[in-house]
Structure formats: C-alpha cells, structure tokens
C-alpha atoms as a PDB file:
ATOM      1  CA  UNK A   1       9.239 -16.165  14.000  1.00  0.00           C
ATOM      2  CA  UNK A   2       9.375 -12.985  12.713  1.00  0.00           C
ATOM      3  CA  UNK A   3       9.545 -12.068   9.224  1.00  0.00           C
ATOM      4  CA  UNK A   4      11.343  -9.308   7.502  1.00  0.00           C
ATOM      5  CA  UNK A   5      10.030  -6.782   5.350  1.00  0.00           C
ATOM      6  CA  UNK A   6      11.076  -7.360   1.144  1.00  0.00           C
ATOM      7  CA  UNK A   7      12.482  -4.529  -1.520  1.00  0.00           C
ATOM      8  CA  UNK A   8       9.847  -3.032  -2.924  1.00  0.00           C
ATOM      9  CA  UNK A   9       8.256  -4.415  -6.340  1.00  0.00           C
ATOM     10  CA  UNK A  10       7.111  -1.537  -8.721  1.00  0.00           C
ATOM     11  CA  UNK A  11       9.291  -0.511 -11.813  1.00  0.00           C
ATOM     12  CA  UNK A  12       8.255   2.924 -11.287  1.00  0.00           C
ATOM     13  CA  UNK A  13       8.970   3.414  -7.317  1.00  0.00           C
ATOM     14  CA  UNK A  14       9.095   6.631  -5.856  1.00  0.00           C
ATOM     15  CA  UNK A  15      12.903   8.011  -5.710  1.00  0.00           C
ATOM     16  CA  UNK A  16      15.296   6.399  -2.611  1.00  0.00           C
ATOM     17  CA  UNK A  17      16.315   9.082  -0.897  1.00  0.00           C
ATOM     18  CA  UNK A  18      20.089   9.624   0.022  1.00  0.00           C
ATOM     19  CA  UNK A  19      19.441  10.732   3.831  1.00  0.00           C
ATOM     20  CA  UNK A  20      22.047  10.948   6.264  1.00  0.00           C
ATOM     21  CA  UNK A  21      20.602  10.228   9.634  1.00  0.00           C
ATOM     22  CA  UNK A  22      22.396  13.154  11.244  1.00  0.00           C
ATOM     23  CA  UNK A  23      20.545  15.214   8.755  1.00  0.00           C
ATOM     24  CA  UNK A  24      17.090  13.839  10.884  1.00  0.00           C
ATOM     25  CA  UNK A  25      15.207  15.867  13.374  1.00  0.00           C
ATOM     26  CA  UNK A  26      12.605  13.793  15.480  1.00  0.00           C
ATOM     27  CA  UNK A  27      10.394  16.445  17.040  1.00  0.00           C
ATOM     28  CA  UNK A  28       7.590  14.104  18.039  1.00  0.00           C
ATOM     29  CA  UNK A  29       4.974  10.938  17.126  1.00  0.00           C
ATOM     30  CA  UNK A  30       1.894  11.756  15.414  1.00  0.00           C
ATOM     31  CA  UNK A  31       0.430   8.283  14.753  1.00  0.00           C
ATOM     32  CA  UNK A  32       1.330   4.722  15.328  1.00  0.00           C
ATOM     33  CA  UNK A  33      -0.102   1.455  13.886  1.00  0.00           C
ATOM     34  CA  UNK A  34       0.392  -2.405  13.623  1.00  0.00           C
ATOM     35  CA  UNK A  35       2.936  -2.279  10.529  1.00  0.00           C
ATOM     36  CA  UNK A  36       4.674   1.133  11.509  1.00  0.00           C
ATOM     37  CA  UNK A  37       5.018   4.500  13.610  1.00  0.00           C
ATOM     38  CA  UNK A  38       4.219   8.285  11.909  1.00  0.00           C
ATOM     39  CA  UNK A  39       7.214  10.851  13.234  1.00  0.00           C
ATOM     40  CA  UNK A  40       6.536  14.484  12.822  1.00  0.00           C
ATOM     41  CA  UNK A  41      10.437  14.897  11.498  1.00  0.00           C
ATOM     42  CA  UNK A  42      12.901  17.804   9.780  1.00  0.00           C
ATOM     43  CA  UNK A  43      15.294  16.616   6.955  1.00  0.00           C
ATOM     44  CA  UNK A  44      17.842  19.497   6.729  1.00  0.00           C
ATOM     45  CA  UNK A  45      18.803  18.154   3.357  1.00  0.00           C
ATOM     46  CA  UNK A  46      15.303  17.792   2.399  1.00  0.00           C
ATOM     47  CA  UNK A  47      12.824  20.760   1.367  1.00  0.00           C
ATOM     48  CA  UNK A  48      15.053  23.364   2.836  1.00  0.00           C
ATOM     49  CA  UNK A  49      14.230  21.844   6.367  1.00  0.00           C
ATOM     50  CA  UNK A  50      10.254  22.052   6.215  1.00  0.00           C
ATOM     51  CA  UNK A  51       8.540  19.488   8.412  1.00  0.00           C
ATOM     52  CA  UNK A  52       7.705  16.482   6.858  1.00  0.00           C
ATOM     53  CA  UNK A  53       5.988  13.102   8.439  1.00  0.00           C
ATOM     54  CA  UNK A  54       8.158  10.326   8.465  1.00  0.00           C
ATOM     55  CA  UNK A  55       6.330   6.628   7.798  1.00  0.00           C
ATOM     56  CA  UNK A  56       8.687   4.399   9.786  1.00  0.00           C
ATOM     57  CA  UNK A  57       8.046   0.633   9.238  1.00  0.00           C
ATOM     58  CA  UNK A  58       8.682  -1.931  11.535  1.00  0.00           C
ATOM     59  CA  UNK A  59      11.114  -4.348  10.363  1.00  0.00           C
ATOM     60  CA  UNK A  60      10.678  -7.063  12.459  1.00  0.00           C
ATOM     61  CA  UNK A  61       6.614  -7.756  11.668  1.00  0.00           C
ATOM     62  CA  UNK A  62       4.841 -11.203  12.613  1.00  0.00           C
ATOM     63  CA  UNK A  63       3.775 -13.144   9.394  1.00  0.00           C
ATOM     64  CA  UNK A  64       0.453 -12.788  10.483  1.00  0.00           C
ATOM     65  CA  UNK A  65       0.883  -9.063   9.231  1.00  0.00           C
ATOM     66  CA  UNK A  66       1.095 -10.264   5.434  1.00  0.00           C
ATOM     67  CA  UNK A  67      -1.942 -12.319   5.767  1.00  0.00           C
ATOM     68  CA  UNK A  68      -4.834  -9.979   5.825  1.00  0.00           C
ATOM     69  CA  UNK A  69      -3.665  -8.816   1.857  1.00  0.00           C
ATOM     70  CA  UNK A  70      -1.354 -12.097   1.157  1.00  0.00           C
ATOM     71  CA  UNK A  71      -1.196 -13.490  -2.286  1.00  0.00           C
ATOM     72  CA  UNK A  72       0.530 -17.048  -2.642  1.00  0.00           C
ATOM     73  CA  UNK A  73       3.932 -16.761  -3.624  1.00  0.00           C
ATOM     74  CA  UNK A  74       4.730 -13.076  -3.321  1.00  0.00           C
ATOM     75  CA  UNK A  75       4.397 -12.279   0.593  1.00  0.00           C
ATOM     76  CA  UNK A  76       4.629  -8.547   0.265  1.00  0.00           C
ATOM     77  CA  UNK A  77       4.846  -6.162   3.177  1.00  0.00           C
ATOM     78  CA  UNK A  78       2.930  -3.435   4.330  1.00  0.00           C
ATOM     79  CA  UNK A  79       5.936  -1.000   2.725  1.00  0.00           C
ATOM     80  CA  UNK A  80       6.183  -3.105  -0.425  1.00  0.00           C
ATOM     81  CA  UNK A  81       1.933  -2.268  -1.221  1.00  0.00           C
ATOM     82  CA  UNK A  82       2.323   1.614  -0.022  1.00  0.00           C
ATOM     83  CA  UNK A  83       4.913   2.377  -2.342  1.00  0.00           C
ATOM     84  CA  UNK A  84       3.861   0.292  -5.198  1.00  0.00           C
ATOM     85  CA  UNK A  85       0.342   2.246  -4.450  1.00  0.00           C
ATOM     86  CA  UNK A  86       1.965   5.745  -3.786  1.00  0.00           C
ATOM     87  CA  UNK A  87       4.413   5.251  -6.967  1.00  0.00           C
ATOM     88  CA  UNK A  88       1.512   4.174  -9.364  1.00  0.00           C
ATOM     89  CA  UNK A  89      -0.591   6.979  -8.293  1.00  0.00           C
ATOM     90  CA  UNK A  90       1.981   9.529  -8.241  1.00  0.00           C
ATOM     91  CA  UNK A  91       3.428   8.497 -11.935  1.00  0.00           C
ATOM     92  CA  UNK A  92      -0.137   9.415 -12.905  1.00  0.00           C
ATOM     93  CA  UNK A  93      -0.905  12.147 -14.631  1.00  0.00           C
ATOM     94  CA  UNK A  94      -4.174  11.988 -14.358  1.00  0.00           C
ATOM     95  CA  UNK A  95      -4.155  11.591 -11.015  1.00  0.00           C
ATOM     96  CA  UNK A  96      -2.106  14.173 -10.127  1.00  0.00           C
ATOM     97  CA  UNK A  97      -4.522  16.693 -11.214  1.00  0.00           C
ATOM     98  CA  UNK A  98      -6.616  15.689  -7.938  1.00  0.00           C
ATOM     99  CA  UNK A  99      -4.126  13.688  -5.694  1.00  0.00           C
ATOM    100  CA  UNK A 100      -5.644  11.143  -3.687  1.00  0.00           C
ATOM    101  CA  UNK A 101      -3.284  10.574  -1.102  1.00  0.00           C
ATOM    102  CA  UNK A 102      -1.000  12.545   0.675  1.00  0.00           C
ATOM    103  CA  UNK A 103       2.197  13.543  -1.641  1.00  0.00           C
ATOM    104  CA  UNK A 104       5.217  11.469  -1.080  1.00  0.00           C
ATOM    105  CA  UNK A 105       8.855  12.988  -1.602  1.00  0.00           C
ATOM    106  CA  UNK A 106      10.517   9.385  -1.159  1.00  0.00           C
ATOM    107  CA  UNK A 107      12.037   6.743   0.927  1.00  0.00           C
ATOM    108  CA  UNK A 108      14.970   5.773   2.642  1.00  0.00           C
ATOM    109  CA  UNK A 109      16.337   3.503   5.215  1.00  0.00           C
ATOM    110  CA  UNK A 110      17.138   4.477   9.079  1.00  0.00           C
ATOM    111  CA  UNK A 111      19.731   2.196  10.421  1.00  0.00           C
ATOM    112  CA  UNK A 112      19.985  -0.076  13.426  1.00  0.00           C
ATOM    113  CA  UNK A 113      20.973   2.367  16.019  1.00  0.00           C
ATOM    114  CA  UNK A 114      17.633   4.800  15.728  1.00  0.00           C
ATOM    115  CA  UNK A 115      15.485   5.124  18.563  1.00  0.00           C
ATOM    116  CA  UNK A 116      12.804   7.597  19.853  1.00  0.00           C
ATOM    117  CA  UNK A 117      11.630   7.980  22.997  1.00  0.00           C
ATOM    118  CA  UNK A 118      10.211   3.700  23.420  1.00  0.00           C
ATOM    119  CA  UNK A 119      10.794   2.994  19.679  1.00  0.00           C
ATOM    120  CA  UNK A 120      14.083   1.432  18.833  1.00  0.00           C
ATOM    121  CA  UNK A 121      15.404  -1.298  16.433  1.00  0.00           C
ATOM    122  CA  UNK A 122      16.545  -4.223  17.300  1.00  0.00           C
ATOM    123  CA  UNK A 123      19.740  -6.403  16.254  1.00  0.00           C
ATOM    124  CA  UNK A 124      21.024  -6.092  12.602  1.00  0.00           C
ATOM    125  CA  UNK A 125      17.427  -4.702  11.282  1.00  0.00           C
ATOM    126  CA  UNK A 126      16.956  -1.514   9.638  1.00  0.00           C
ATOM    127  CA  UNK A 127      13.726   0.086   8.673  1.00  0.00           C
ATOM    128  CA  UNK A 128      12.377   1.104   5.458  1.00  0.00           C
ATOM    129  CA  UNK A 129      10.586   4.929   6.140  1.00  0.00           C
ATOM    130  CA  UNK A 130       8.625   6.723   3.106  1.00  0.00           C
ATOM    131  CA  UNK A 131       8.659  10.260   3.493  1.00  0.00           C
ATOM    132  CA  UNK A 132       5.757  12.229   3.265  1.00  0.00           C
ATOM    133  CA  UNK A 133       4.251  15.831   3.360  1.00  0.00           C
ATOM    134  CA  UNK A 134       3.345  16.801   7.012  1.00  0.00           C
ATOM    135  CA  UNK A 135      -0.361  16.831   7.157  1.00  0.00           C
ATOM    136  CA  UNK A 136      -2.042  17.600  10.820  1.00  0.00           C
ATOM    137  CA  UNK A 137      -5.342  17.567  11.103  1.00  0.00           C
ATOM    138  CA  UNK A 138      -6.545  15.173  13.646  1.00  0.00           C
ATOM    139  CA  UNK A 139      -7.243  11.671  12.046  1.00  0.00           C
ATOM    140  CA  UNK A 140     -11.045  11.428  13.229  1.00  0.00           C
ATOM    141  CA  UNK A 141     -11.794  14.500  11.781  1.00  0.00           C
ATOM    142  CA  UNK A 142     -15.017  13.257   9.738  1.00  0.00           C
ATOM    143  CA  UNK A 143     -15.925  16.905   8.472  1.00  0.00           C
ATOM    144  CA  UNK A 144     -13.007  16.574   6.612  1.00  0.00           C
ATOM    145  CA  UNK A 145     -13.977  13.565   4.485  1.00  0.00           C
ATOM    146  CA  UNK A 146     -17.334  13.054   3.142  1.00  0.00           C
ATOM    147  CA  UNK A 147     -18.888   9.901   1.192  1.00  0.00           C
ATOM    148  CA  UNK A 148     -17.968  11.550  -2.355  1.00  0.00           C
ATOM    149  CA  UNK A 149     -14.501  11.505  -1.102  1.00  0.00           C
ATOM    150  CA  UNK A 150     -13.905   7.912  -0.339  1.00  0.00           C
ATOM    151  CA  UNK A 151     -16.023   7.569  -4.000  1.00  0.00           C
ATOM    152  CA  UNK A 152     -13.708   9.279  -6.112  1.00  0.00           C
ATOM    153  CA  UNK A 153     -10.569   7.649  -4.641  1.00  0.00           C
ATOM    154  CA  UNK A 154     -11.652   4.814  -5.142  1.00  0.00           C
ATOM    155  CA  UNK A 155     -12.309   5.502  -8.405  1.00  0.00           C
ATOM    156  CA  UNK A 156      -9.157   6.647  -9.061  1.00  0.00           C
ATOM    157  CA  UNK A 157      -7.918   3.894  -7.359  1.00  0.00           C
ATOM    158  CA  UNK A 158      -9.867   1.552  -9.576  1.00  0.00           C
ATOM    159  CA  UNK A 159      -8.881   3.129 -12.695  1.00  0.00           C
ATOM    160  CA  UNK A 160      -5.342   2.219 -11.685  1.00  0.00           C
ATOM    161  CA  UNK A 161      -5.544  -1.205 -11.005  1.00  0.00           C
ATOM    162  CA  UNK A 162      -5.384  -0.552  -7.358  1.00  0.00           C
ATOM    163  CA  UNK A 163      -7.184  -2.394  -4.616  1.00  0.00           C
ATOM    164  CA  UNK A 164      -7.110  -1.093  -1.044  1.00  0.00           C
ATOM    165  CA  UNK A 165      -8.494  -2.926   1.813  1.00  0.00           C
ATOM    166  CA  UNK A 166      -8.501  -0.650   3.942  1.00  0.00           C
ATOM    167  CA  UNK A 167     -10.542   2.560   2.871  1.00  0.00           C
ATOM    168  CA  UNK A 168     -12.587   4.047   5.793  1.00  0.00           C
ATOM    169  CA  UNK A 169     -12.712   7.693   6.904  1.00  0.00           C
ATOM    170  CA  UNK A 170     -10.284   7.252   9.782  1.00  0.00           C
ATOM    171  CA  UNK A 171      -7.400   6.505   6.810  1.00  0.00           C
ATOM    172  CA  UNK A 172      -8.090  10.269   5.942  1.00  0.00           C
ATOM    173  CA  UNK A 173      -5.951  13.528   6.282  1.00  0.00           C
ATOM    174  CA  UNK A 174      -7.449  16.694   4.564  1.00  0.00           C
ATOM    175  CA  UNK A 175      -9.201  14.531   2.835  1.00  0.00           C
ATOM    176  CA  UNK A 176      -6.784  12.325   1.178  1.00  0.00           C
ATOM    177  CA  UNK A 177      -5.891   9.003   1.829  1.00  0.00           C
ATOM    178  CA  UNK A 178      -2.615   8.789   4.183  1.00  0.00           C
ATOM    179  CA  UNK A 179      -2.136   4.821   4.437  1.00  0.00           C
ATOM    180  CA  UNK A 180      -1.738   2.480   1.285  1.00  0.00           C
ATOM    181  CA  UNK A 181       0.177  -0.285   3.606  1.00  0.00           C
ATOM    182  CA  UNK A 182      -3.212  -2.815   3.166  1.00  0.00           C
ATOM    183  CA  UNK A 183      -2.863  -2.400  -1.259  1.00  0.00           C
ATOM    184  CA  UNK A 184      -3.051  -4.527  -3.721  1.00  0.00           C
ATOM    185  CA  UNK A 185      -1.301  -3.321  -6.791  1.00  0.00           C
ATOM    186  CA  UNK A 186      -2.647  -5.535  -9.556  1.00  0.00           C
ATOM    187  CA  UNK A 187      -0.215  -4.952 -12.402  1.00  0.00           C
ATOM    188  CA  UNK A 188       2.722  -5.787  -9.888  1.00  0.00           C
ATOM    189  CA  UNK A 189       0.585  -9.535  -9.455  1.00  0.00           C
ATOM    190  CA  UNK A 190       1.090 -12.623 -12.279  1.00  0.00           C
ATOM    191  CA  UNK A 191      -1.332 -14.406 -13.559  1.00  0.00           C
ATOM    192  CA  UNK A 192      -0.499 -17.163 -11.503  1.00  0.00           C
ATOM    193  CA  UNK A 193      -0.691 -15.226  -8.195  1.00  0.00           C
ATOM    194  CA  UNK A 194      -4.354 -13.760  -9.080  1.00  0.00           C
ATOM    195  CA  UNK A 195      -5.419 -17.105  -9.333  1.00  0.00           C
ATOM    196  CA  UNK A 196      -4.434 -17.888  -6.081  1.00  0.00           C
ATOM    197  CA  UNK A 197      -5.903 -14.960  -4.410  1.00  0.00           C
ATOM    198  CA  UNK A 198      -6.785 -15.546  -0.462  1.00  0.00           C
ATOM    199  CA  UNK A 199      -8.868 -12.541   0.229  1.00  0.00           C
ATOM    200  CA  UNK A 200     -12.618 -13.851  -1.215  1.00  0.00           C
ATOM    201  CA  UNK A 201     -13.836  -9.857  -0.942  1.00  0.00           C
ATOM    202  CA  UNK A 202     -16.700  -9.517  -4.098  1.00  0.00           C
ATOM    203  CA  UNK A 203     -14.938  -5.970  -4.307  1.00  0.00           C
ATOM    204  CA  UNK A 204     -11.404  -7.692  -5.712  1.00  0.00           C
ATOM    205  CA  UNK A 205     -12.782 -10.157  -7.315  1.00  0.00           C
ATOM    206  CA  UNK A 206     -14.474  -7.408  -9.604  1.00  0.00           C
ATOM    207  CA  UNK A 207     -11.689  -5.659  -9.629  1.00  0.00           C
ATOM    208  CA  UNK A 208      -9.443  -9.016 -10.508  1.00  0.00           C
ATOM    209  CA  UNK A 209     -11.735  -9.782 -13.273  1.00  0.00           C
ATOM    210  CA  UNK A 210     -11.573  -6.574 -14.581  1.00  0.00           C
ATOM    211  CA  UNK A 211      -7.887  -6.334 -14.768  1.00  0.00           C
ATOM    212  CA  UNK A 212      -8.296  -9.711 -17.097  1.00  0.00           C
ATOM    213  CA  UNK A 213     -10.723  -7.982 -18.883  1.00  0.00           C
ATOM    214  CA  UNK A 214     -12.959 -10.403 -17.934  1.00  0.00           C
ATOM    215  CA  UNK A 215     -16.251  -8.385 -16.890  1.00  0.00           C
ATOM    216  CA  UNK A 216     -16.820  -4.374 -18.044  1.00  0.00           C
ATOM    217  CA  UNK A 217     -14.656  -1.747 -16.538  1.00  0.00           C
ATOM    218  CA  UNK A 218     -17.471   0.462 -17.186  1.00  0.00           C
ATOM    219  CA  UNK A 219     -20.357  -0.735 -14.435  1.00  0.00           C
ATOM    220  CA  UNK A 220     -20.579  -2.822 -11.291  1.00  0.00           C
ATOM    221  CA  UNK A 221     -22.243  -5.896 -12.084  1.00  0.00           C
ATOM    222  CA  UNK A 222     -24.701  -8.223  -9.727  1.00  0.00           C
ATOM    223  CA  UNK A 223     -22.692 -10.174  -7.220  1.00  0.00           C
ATOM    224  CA  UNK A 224     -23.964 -13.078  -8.564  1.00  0.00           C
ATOM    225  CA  UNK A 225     -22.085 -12.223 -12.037  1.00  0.00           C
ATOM    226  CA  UNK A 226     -18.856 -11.204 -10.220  1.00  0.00           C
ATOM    227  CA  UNK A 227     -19.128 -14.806  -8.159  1.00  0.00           C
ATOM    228  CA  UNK A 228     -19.959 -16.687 -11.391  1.00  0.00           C
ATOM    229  CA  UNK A 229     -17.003 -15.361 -13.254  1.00  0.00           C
ATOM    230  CA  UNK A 230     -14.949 -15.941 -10.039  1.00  0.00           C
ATOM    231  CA  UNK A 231     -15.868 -19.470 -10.392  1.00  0.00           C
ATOM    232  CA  UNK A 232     -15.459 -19.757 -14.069  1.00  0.00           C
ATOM    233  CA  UNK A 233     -11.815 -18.431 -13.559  1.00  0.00           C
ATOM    234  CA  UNK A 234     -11.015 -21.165 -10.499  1.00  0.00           C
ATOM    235  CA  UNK A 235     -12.155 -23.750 -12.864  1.00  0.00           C
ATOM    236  CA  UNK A 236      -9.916 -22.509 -15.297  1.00  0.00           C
ATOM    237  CA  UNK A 237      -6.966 -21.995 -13.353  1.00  0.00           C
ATOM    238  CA  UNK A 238      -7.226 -25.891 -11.693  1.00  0.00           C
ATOM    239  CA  UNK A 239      -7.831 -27.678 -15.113  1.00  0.00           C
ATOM    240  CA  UNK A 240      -4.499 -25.565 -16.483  1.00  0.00           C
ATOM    241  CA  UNK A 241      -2.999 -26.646 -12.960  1.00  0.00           C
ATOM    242  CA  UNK A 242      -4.285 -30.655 -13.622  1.00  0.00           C
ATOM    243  CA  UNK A 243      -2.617 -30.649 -17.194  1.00  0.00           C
ATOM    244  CA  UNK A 244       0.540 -29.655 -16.255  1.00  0.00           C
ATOM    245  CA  UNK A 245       1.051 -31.774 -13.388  1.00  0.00           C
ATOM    246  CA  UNK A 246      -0.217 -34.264 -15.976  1.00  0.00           C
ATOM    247  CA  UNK A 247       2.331 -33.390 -18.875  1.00  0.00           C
ATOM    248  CA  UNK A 248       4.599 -33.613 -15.718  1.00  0.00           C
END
C-alpha cells in the first residue's frame, strides 16, 4: 500500500508559501526522479514572475521509498529530509556566506486537480512542492563540480549535523547541491531513534557519534574506532533497553 508523505519536522522550516494555483505557470519538466518531478514554473505572485523550479513530490510514494534513509519510529519522507536539510542550512549564517545548495524561497501545496502533460494526482492527495531558484545547466555537467566541491559541502554539511546519502556529482547544479530528499538531519532525530539507526554506513556512524560527542569533531578516525564505538553504543542502548523492560 502506499504511504503518504508527513508535515515536515524542523522548528526552523523554510516559510509556507501562500500560492494560489492560478497564480502557477507550468512552462515545462526539467528533471524527474523516484520521490518527485522538477517543473521549470512562473509564480506571478512570487519574485515579480521570474522563473523558478518547482520540486513537486509525489504524494502517493511506496514505503519502500522511506527505507533507503529510514530510522525506526519516525518514517520521514523524501520532503520531510529536504526541507529539514534546506531550512538548517539556510538559517545558517555561516553557511550562507558560500551556499551549498541551490537557494530555496519556500513551499507550498498544489491540490488534487494539478496535472501536466502525464503527471497528475490522484484521489484526495495533494502534493507538497518546495520552491526553488531556477538553475539550468545540464545535470551531468562534471566541469561544473570538481572533488573540492563535493569536500566542502560536505563539510558544511557535517558541521551542521547533516548527513546526506546521496552526494555524487550528478546531484549538482552550478555547483551546488540541488537534492537533499536522501538527508538525515541529526538534531531533528532522539536519542532513541539514533540508536536504532538501519543504515550501517561507517560515514553516519561517525557522524552519529559525533553528534553524541562521542568521538572528535575535529578528525576522521580509523574505521576500526568508528565500528568500536558503534558497538560500544549498541551495547549501551540494549542493556538500557533490558532494564526497562525489566523495571517493567
């Protein structure tokens, strides 16, 4: 069965936008993958009319689309992580100074009667859309990202608690990263929930144990230090677990 897509999680989200869907232009489709559909759109009501991309996410996603980033007990969706990721970033002041991703204006919703060309919604569903600043350079345009790109996002990324899954060059615009959707946002996660992390990557589990202060912020350790402290903090977690069910 299909599952529908939640509200968004951060306390510091990006603005919701109040669009009126007459205001909406659809000039054509620029991009399209599993979680959503990239419109090249006008807003009259928006930026005096400029083109902007609209992120359109599918409301009516398989499960199986949660999985590949799940945490136990808080099944976000691909629009909950890109605007928790886009809102941390963009809050940032530090971060602004060199933006790492594409500047967002917003979201909104479109309702159930929107279609274009092959893409409609179906039954009572709406879908969420973040609006974004139109960037147009082709997507596999390598001489537009280098390897010290994809290093200093992701340090910027790392300095804000942020864990993407899915940084490769073909993510890039201009060289800045256009899709957050795959994010883990580790100050949205509790304590309980990082314990019960499903994706075993050495990558978050540094960047888990950092967040608990448990290894240096500073360096990347051995992967036999990340996998011992990983192991340390299971052990932890299931004797904590044991006791209650215990006191229970």
């Amino acid at each position: 069965m299909a599952a529908s897509t939640t509200d968004g999680v951060s306390p510091y989200l990006l603005p919701r936008l109040q669009i009126k869907l007459e205001d909406v232009v659809i000039l054509n489709k620029i991009g399209e993958g599993d979680a959503g559909i990239v419109f090249e759109a006008t807003i009259s009501s928006l930026n005096d009319g400029e083109k902007v991309a609209l992120k359109v996410f599918k409301p009516y996603l398989w499960p199986y689309h949660y999985t590949f980033s799940l945490i136990n007990g808080r099944p976000l969706s691909p629009f909950d992580r890109e605007l928790a990721a886009l809102s941390a970033v963009q809050n940032d002041e530090e971060a602004n100074l060199d933006l790492p991703v594409i500047e967002s204006y917003g979201w909104f919703e479109l309702p159930a009667n929107f279609n274009f060309g092959r893409f409609k919604l179906s039954g009572e569903s709406k879908a969420k859309v973040i609006v974004k600043k139109l960037m147009l350079p082709l997507q596999f345009d390598f001489s537009k990202v280098t390897p010290r790109d994809m290093i200093r996002h992701r340090d910027i990324l790392d300095r804000l608690q942020i864990y993407d899954t899915d940084i490769r060059a073909e993510n890039f615009l201009s060289g800045r990263l256009a899709d957050l959707s795959a994010c883990y946002v580790l100050p949205e996660i509790t304590r309980s929930d990082i314990y019960n992390i499903q994706d075993q990557r050495p990558r978050l589990k540094q960047t888990v144990l950092r967040h608990l202060e448990l290894l240096s912020s500073v360096k990347n350790e051995p992967l036999k230090v990340i996998e011992d402290a990983w192991n340390q903090l299971q052990a932890q977690w299931e004797e904590t677990a044991n006791t209650a069910y215990k006191e229970e």
